[in-house]
N, C-alpha and C. Protein backbone atom coordinates (compact mmCIF):
# COMPACT_ATOMS: atom_id res chain seq x y z
N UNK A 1 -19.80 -5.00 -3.09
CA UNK A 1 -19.24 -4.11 -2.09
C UNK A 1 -17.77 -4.44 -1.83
N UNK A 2 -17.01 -5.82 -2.18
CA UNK A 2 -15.97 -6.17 -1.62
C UNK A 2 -15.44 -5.94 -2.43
N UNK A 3 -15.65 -6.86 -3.50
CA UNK A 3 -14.58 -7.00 -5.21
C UNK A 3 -15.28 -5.82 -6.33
N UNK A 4 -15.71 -4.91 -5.86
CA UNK A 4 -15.69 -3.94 -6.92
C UNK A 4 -14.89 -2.81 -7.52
N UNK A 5 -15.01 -2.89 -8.70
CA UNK A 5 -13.56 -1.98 -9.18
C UNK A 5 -13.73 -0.31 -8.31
N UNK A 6 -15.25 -0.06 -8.21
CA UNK A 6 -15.69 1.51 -7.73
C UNK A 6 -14.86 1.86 -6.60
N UNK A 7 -14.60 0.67 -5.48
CA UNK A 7 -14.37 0.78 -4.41
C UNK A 7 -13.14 0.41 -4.11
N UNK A 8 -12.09 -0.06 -4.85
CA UNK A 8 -10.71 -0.48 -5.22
C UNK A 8 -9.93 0.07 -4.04
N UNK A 9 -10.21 1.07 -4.42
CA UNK A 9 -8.81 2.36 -3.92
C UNK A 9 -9.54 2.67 -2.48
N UNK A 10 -10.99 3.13 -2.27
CA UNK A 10 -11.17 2.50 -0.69
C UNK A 10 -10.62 1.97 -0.11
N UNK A 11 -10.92 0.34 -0.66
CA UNK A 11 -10.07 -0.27 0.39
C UNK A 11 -8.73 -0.30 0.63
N UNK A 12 -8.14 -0.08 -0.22
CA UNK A 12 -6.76 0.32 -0.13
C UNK A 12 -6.17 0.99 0.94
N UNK A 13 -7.07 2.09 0.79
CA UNK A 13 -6.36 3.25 1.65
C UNK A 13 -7.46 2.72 3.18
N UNK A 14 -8.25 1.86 3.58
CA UNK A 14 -8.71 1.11 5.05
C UNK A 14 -7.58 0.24 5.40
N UNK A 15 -6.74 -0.54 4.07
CA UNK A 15 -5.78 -1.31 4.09
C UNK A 15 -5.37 -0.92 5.01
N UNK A 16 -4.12 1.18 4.56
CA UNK A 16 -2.83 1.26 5.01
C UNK A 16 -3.48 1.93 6.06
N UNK A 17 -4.69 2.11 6.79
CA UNK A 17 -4.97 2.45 8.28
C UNK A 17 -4.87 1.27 8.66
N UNK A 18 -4.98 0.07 8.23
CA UNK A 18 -5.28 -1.44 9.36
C UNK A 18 -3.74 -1.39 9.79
N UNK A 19 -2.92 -1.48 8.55
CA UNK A 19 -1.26 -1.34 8.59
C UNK A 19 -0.66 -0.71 9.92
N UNK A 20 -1.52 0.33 9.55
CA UNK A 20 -0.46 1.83 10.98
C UNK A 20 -1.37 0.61 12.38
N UNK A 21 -2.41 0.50 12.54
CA UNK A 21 -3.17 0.06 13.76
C UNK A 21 -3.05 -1.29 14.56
N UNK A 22 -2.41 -1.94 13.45
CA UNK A 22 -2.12 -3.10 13.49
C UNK A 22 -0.88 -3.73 13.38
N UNK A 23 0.11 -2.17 13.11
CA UNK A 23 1.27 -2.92 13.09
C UNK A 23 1.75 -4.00 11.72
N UNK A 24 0.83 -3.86 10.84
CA UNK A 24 1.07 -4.74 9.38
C UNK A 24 0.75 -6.03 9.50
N UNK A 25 0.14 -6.15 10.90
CA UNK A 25 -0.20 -7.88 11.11
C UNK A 25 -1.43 -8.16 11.13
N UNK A 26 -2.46 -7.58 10.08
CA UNK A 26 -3.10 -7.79 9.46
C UNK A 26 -3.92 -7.19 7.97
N UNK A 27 -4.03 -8.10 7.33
CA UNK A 27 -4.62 -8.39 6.13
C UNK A 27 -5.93 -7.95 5.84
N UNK A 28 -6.22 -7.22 5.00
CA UNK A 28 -8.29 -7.28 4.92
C UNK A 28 -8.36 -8.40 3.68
N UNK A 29 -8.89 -9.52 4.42
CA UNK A 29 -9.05 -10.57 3.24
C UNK A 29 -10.91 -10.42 3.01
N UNK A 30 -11.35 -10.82 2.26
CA UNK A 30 -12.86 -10.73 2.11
C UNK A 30 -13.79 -11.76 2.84
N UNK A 31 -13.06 -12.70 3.86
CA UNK A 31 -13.66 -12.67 5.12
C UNK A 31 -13.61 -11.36 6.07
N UNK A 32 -12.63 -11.17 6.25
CA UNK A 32 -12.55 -10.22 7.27
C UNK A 32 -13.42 -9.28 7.42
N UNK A 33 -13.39 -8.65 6.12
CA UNK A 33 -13.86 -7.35 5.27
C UNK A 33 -15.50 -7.68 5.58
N UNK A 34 -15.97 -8.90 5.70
CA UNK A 34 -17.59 -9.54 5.51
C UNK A 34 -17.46 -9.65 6.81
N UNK A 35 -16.96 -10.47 7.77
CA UNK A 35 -17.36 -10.80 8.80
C UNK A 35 -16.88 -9.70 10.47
N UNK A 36 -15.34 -9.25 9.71
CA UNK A 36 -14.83 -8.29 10.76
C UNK A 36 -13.18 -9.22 11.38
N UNK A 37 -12.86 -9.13 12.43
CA UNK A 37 -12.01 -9.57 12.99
C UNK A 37 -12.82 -10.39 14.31
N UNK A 38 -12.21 -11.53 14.43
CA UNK A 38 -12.54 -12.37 15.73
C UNK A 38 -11.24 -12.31 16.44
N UNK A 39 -11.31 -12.36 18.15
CA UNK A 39 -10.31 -12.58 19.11
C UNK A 39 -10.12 -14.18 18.95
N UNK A 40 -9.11 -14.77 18.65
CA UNK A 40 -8.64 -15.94 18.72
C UNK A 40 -7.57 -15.76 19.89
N UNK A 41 -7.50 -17.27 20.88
CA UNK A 41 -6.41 -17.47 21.53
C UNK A 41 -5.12 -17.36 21.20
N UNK A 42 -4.52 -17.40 19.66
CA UNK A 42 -3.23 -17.36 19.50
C UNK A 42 -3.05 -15.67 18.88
N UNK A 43 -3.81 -14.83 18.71
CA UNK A 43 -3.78 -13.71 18.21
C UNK A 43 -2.79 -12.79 18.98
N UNK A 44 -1.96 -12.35 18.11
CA UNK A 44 -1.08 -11.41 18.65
C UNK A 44 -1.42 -10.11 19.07
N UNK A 45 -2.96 -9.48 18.39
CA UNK A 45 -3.95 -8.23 18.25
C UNK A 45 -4.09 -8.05 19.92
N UNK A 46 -3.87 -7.52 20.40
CA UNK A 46 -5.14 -6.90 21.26
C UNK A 46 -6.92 -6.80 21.33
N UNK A 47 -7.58 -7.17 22.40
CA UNK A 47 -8.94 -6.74 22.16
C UNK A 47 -9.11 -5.72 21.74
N UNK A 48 -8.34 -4.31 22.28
CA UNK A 48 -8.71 -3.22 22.09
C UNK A 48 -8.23 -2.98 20.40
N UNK A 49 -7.51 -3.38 19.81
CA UNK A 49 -7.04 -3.18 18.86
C UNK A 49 -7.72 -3.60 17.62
N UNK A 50 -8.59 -4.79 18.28
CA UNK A 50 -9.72 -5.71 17.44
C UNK A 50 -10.76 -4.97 17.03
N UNK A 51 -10.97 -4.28 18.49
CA UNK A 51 -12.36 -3.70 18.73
C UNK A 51 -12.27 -2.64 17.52
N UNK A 52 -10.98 -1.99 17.89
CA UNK A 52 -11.10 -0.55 16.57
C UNK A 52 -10.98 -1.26 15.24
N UNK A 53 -10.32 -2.10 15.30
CA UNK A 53 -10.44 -2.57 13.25
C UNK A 53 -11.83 -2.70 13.22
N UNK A 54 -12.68 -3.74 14.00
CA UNK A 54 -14.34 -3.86 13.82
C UNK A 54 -15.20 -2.54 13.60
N UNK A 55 -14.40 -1.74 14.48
CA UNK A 55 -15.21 -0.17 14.71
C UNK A 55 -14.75 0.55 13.26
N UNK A 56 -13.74 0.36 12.66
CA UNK A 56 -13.15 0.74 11.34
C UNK A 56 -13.90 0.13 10.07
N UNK A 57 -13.90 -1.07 10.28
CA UNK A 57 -14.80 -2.06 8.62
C UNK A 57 -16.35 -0.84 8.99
N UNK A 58 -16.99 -0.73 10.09
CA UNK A 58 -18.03 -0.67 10.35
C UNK A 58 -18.37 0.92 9.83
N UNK A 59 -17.59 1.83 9.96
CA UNK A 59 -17.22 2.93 9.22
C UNK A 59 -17.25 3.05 8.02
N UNK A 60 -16.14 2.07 7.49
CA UNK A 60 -16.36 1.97 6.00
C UNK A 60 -17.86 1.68 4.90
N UNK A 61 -18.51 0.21 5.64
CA UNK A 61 -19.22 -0.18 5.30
C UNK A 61 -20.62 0.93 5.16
N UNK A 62 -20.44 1.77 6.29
CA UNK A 62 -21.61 2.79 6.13
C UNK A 62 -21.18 3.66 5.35
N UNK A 63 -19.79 3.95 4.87
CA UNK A 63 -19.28 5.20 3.86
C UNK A 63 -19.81 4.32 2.73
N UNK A 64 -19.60 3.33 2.27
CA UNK A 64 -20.04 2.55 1.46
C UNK A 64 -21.76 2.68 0.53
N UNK A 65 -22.13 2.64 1.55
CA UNK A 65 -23.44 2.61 1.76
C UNK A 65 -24.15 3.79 1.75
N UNK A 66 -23.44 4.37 2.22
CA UNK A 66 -24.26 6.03 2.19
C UNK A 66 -23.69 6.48 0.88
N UNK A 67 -22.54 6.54 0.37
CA UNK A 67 -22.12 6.81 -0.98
C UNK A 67 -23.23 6.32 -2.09
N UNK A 68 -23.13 4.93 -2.09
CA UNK A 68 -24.74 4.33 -2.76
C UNK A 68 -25.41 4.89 -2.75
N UNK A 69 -26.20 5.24 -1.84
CA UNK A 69 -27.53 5.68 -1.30
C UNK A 69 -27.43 7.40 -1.87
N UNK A 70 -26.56 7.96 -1.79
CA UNK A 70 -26.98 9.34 -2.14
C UNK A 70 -27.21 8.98 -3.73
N UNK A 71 -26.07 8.35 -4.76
CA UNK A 71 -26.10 8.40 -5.72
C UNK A 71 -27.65 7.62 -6.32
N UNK A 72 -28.27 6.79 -5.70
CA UNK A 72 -29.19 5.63 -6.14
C UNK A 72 -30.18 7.15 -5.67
N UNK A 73 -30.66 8.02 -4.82
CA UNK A 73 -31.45 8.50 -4.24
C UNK A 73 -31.64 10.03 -5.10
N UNK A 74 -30.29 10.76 -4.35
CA UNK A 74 -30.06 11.95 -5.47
C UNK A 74 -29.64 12.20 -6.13
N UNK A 75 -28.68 11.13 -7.17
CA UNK A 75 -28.07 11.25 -8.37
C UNK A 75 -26.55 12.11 -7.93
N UNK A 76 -26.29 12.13 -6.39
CA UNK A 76 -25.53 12.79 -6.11
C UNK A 76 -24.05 11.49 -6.24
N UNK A 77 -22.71 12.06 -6.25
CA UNK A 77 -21.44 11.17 -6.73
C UNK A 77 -20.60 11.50 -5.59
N UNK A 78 -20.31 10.68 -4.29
CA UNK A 78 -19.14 10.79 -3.81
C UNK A 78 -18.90 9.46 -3.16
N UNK A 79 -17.35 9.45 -3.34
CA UNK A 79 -16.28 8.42 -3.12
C UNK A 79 -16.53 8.18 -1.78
N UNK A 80 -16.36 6.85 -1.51
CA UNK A 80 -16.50 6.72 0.01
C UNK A 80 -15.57 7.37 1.31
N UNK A 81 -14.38 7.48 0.63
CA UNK A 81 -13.62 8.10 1.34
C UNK A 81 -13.56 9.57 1.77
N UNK A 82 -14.30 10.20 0.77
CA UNK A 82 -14.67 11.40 0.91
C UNK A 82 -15.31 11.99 2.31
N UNK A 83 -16.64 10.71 2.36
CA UNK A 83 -17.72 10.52 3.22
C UNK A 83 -16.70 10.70 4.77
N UNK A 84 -16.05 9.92 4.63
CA UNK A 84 -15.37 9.23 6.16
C UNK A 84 -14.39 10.49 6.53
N UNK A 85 -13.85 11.84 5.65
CA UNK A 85 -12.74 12.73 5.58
C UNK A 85 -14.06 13.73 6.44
N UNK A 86 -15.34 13.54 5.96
CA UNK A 86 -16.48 14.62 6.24
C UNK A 86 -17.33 14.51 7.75
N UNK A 87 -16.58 12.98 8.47
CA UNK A 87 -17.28 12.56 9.62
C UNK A 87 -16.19 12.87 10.54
């Protein structure tokens, strides 16, 4: 789900939303991407700002997933991003 070539350009384009939301001061490293964002004391983020990247991976992960799932189920093919343009 993280390091796959299928999903490349996904994350990419979750990247340049973290970019605009975040101000470029943060990274989707494959912790992040697995675990989400934590509030640390020295964090420059906002809670509220945390909250939406978490609320964002959590989006993805179900575009992810439901993309799978149609194709594993009905042989049906769409990009995850597609999914998330349709919600």
């Amino acid at each position: 789900m993280l390091d796959c070539h299928t999903v490349d350009n996904f994350w990419n384009e979750i990247q340049a939303y973290m970019d605009k939301i975040t101000n470029k001061m943060l990274t989707l490293t494959t912790q992040v991407k697995l675990f989400g964002k934590v509030k640390r004391k020295k964090c420059p983020l906002g809670s509220r700002t945390i909250d939406l990247v978490n609320w964002t991976l959590t989006l993805a992960y179900w575009a992810i997933h439901k993309s799978a799932v149609n194709y594993q189920v009905r042989n049906l093919t769409f990009l995850p991003e597609t999914l998330l343009e349709l919600w």
